[in-house]
PDB file of N, CA and C in Angstrom:
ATOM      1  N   UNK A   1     102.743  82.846 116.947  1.00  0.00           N
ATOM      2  CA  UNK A   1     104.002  82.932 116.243  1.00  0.00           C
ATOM      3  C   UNK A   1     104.682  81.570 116.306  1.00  0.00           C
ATOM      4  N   UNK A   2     104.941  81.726 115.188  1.00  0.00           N
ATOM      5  CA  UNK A   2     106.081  80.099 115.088  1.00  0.00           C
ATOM      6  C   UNK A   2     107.589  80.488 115.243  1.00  0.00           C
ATOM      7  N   UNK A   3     107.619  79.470 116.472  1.00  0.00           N
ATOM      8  CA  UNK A   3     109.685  79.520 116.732  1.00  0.00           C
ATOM      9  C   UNK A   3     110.494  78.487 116.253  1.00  0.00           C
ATOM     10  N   UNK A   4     111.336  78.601 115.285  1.00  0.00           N
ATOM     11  CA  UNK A   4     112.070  77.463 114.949  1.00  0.00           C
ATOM     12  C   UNK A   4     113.698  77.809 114.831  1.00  0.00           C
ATOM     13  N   UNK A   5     114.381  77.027 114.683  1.00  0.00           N
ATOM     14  CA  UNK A   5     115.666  77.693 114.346  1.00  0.00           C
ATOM     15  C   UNK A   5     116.042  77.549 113.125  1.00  0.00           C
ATOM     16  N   UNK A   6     117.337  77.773 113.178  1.00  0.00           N
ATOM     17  CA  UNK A   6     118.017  77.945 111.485  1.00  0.00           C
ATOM     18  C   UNK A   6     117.838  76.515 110.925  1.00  0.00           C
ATOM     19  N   UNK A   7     118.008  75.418 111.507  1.00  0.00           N
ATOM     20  CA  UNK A   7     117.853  74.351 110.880  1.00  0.00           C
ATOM     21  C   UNK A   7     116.720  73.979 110.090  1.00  0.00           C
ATOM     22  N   UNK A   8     115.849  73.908 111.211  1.00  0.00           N
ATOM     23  CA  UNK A   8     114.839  73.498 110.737  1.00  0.00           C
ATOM     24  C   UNK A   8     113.915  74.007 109.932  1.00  0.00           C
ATOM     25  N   UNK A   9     114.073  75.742 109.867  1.00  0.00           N
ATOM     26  CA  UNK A   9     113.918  76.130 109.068  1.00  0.00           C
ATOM     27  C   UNK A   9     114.169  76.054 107.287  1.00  0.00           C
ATOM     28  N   UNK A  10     115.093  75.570 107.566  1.00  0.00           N
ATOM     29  CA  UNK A  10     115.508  75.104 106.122  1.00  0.00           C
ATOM     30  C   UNK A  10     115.282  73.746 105.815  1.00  0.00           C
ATOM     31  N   UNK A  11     115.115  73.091 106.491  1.00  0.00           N
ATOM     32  CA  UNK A  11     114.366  71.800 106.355  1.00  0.00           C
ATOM     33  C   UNK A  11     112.404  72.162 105.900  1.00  0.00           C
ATOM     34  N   UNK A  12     112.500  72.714 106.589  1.00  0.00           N
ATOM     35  CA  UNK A  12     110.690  73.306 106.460  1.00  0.00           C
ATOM     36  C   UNK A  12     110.302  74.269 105.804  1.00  0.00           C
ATOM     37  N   UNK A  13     110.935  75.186 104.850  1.00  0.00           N
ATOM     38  CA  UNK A  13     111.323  76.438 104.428  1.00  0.00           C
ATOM     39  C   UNK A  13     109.808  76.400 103.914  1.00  0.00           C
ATOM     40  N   UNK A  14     109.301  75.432 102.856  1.00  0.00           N
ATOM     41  CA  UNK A  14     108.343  75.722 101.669  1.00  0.00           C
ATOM     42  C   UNK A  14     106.985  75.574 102.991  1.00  0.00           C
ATOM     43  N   UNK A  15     107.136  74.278 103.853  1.00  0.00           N
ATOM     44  CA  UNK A  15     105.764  74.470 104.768  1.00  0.00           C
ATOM     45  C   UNK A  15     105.627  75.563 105.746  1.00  0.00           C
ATOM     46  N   UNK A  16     106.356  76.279 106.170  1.00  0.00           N
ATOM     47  CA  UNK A  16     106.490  77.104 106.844  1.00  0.00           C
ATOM     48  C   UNK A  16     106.381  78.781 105.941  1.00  0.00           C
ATOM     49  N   UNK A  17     106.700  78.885 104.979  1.00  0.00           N
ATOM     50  CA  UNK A  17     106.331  80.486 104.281  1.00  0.00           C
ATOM     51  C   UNK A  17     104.486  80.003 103.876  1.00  0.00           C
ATOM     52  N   UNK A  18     104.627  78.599 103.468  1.00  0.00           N
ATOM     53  CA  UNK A  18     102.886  78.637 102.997  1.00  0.00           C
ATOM     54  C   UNK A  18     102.052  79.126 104.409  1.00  0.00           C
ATOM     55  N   UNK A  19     102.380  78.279 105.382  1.00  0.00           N
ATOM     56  CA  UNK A  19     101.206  78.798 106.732  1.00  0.00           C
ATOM     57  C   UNK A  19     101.594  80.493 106.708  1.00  0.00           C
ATOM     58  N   UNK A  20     102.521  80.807 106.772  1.00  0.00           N
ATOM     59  CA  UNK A  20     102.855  81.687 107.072  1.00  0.00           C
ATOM     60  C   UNK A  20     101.800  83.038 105.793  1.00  0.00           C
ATOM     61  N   UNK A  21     101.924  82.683 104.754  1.00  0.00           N
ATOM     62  CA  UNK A  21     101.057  83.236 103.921  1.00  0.00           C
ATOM     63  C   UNK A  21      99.809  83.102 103.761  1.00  0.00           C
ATOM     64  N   UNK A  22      99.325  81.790 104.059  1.00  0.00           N
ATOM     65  CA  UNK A  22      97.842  81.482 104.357  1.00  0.00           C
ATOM     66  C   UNK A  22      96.748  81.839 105.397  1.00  0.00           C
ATOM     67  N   UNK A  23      98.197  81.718 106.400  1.00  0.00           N
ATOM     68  CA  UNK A  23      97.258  82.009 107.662  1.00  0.00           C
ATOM     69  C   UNK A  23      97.653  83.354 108.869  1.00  0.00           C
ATOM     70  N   UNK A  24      98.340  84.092 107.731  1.00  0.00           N
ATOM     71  CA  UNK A  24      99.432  85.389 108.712  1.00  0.00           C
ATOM     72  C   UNK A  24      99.924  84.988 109.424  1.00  0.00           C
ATOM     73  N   UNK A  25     100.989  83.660 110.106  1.00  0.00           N
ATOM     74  CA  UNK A  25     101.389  82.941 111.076  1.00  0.00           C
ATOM     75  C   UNK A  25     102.896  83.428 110.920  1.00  0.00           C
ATOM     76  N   UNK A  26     103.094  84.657 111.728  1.00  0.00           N
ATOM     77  CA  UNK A  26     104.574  84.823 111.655  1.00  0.00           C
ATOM     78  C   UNK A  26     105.407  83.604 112.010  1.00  0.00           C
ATOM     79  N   UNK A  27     106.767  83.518 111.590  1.00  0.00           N
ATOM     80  CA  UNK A  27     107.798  83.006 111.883  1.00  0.00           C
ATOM     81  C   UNK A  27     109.077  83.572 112.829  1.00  0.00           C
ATOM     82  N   UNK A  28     109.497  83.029 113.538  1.00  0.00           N
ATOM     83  CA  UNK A  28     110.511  83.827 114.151  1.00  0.00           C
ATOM     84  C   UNK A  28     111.581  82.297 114.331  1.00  0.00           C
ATOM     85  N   UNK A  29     112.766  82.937 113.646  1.00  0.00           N
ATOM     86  CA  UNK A  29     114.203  81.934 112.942  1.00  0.00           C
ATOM     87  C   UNK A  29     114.800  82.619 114.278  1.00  0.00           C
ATOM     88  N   UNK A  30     115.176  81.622 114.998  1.00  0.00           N
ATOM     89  CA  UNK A  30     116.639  81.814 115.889  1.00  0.00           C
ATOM     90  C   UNK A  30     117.789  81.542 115.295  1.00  0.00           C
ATOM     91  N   UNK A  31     118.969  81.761 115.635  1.00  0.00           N
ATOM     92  CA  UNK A  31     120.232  81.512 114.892  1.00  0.00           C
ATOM     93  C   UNK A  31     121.099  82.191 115.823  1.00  0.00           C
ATOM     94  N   UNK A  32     122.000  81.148 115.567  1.00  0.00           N
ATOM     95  CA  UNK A  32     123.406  81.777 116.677  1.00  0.00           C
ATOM     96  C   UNK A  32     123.781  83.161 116.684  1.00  0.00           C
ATOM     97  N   UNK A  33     123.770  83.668 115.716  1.00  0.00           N
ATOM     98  CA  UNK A  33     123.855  85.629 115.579  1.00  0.00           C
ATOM     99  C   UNK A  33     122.839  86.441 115.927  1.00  0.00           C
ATOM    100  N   UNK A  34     121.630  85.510 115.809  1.00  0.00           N
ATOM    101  CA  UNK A  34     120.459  86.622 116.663  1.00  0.00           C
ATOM    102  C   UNK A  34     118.920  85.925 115.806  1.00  0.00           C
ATOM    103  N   UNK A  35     118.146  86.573 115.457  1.00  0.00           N
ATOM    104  CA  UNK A  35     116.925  85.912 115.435  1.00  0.00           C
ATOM    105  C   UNK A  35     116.053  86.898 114.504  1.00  0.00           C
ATOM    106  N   UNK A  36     115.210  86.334 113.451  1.00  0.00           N
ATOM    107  CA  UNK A  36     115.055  87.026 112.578  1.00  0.00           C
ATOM    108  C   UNK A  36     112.991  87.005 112.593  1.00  0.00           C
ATOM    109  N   UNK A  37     112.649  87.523 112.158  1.00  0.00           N
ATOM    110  CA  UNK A  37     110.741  87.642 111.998  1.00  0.00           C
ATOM    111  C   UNK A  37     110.336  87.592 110.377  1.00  0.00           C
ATOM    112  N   UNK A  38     109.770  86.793 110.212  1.00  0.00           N
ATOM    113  CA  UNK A  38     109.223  86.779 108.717  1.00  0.00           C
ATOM    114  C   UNK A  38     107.694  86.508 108.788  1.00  0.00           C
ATOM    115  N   UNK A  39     107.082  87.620 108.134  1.00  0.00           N
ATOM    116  CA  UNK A  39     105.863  87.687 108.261  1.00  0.00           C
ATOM    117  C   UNK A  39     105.214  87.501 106.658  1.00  0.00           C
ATOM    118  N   UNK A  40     104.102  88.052 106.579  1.00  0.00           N
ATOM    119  CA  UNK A  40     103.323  87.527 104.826  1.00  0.00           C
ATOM    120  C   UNK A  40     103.323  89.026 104.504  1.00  0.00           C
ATOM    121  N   UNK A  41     103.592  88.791 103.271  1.00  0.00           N
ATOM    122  CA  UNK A  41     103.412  90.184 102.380  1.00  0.00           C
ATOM    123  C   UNK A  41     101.973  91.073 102.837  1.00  0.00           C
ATOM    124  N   UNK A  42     100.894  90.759 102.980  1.00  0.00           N
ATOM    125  CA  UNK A  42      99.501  91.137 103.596  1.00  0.00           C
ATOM    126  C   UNK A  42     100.215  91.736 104.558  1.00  0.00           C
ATOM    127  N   UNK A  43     100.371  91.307 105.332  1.00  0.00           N
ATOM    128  CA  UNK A  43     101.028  91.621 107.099  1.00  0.00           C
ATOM    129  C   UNK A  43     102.170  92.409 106.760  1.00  0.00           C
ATOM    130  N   UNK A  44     102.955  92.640 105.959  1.00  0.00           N
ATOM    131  CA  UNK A  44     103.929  93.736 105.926  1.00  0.00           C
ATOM    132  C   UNK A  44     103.478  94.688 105.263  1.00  0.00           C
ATOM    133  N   UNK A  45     102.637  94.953 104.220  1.00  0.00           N
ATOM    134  CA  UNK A  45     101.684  95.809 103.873  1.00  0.00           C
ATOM    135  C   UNK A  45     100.668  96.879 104.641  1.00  0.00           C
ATOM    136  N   UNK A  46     100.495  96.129 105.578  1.00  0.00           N
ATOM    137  CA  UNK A  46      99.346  96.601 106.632  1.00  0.00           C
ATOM    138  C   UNK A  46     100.315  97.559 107.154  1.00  0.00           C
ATOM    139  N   UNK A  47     101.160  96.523 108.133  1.00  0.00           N
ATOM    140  CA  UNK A  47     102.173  97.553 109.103  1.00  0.00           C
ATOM    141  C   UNK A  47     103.070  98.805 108.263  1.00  0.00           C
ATOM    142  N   UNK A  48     103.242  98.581 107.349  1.00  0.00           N
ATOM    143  CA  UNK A  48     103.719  99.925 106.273  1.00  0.00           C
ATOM    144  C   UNK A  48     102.668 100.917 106.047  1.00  0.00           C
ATOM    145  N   UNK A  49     101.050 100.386 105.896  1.00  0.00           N
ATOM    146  CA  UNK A  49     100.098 101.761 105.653  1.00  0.00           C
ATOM    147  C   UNK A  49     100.127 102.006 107.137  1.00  0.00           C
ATOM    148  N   UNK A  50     100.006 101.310 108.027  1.00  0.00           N
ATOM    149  CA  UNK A  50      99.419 101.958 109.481  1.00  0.00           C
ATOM    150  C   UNK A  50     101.082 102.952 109.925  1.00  0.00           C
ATOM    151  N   UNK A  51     102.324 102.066 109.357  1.00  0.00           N
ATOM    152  CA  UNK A  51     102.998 103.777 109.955  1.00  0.00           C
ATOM    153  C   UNK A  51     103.059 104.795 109.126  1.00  0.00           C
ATOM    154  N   UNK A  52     102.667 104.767 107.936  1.00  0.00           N
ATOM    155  CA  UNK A  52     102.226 105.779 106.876  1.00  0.00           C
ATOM    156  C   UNK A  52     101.345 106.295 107.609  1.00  0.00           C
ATOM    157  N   UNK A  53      99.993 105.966 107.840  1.00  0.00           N
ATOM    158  CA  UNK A  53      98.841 106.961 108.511  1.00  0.00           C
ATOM    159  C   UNK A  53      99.280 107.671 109.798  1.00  0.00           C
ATOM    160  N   UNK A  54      99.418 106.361 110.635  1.00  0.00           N
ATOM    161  CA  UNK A  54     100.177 107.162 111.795  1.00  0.00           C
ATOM    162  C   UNK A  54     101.286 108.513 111.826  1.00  0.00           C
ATOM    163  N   UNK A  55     102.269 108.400 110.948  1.00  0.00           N
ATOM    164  CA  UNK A  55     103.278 109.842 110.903  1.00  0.00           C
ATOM    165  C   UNK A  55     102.400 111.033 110.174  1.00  0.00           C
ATOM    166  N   UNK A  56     100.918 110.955 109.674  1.00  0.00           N
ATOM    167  CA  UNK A  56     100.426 111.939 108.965  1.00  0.00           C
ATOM    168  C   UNK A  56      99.636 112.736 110.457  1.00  0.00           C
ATOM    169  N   UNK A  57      99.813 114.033 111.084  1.00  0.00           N
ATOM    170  CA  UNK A  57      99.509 114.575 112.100  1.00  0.00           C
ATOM    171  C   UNK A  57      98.160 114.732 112.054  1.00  0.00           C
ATOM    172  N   UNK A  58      97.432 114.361 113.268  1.00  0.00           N
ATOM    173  CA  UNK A  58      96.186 114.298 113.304  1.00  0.00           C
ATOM    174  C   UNK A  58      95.364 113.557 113.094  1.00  0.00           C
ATOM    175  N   UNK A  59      96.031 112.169 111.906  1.00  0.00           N
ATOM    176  CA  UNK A  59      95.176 111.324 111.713  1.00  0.00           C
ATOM    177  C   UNK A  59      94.985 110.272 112.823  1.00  0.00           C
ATOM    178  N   UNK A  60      95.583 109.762 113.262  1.00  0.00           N
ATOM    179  CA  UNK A  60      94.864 108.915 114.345  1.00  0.00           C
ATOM    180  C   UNK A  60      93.486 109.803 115.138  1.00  0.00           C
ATOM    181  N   UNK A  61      93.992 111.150 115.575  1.00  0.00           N
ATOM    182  CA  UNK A  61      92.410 111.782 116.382  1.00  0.00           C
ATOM    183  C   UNK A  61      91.310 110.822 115.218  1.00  0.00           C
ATOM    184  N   UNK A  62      91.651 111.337 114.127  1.00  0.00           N
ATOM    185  CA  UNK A  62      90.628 111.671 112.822  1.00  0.00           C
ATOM    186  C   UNK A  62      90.055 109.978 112.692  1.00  0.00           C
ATOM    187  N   UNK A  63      90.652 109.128 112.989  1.00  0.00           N
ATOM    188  CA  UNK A  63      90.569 107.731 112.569  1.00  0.00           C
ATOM    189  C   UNK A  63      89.825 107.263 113.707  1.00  0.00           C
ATOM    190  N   UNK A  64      90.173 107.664 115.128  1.00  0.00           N
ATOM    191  CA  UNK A  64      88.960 107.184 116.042  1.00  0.00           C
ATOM    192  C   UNK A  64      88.153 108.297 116.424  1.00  0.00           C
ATOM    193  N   UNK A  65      87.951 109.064 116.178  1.00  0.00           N
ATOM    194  CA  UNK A  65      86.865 109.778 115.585  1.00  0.00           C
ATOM    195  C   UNK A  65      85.541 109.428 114.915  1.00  0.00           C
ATOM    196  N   UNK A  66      86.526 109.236 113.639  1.00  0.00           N
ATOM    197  CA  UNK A  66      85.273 108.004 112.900  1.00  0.00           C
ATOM    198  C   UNK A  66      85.017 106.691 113.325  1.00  0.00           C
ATOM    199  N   UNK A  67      85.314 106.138 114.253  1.00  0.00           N
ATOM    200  CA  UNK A  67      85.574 104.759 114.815  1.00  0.00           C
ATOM    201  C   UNK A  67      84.107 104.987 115.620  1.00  0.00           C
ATOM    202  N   UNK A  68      84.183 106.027 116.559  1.00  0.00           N
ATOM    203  CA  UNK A  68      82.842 106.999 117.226  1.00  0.00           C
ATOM    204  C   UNK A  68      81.743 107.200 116.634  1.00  0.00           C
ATOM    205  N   UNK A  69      81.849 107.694 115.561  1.00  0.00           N
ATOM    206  CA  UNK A  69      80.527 108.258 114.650  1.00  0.00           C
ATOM    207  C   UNK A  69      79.203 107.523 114.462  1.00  0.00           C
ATOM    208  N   UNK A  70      78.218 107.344 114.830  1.00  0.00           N
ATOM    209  CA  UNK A  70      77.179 106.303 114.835  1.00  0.00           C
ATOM    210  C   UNK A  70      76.692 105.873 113.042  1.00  0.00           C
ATOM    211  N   UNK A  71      76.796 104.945 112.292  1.00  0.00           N
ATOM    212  CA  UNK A  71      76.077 104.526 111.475  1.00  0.00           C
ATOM    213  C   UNK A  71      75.576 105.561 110.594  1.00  0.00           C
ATOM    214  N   UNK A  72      74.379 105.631 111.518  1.00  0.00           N
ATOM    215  CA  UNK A  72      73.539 106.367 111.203  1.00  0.00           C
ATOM    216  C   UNK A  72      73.782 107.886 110.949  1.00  0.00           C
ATOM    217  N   UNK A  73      74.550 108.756 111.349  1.00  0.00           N
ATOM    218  CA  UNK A  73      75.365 109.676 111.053  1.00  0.00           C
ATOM    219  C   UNK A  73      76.388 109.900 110.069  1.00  0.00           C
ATOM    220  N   UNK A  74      76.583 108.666 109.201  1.00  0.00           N
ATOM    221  CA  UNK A  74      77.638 108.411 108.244  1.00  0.00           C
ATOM    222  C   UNK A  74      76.831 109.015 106.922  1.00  0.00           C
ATOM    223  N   UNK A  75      78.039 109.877 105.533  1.00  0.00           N
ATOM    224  CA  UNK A  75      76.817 109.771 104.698  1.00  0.00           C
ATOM    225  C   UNK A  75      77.205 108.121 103.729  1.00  0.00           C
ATOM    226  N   UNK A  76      76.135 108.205 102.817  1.00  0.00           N
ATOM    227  CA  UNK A  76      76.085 107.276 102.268  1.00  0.00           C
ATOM    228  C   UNK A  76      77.164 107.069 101.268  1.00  0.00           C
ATOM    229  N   UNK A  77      77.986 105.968 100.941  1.00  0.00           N
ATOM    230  CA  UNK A  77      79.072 105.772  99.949  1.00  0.00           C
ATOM    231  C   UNK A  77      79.112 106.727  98.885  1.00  0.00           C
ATOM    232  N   UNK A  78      78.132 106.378  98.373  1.00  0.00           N
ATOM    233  CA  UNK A  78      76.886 107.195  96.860  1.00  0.00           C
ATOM    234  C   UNK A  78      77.885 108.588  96.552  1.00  0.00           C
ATOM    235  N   UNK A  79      77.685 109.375  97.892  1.00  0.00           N
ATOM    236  CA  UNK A  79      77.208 110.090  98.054  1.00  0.00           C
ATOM    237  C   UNK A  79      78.341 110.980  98.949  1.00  0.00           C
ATOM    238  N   UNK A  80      80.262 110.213  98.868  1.00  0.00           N
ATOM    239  CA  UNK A  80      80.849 110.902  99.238  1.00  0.00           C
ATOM    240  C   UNK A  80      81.688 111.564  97.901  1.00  0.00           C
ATOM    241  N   UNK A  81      82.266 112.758  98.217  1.00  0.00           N
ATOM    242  CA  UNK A  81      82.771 113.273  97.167  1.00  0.00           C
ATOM    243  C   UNK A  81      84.716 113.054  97.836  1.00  0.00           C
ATOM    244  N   UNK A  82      85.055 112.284  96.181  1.00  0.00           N
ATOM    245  CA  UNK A  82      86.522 112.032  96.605  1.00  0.00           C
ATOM    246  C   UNK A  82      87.381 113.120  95.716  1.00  0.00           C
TER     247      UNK A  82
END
């Protein structure tokens, strides 16, 4: 994570959202009122489906479950019905 403050943040605004989008390199802005996290659209995406899945009951069992399942026990893409 990158720490900078309000200043320099705005001095660095455009190099700092690019890493930040290129390379998922959160930001974290200090500032006299408190301190803020800016992450990449990818990375706020993710954390929005994973607490979507997570509040659906049961799915985490269900997710390492399949995490378990050997390969070879999987069926084939082909060959699932959606």
């Amino acid at each position: 994570m990158i720490n900078t403050n309000i200043t320099n943040f705005r001095k660095e605004i455009f190099g700092l959202l690019e890493q930040t989008i290129k390379y998922n390199e959160p930001i974290n802005v200090n500032t006299k009122d408190g301190n803020a996290v800016i992450i990449s659209e990818e990375d706020y995406n993710g954390l929005m489906e994973t607490l979507y899945l997570s509040s659906i009951p049961g799915m985490k069992e269900k997710i390492v479950e399949g995490l378990k399942t050997p390969l070879e026990d999987c069926i084939p893409e082909d060959q699932v019905e959606w």
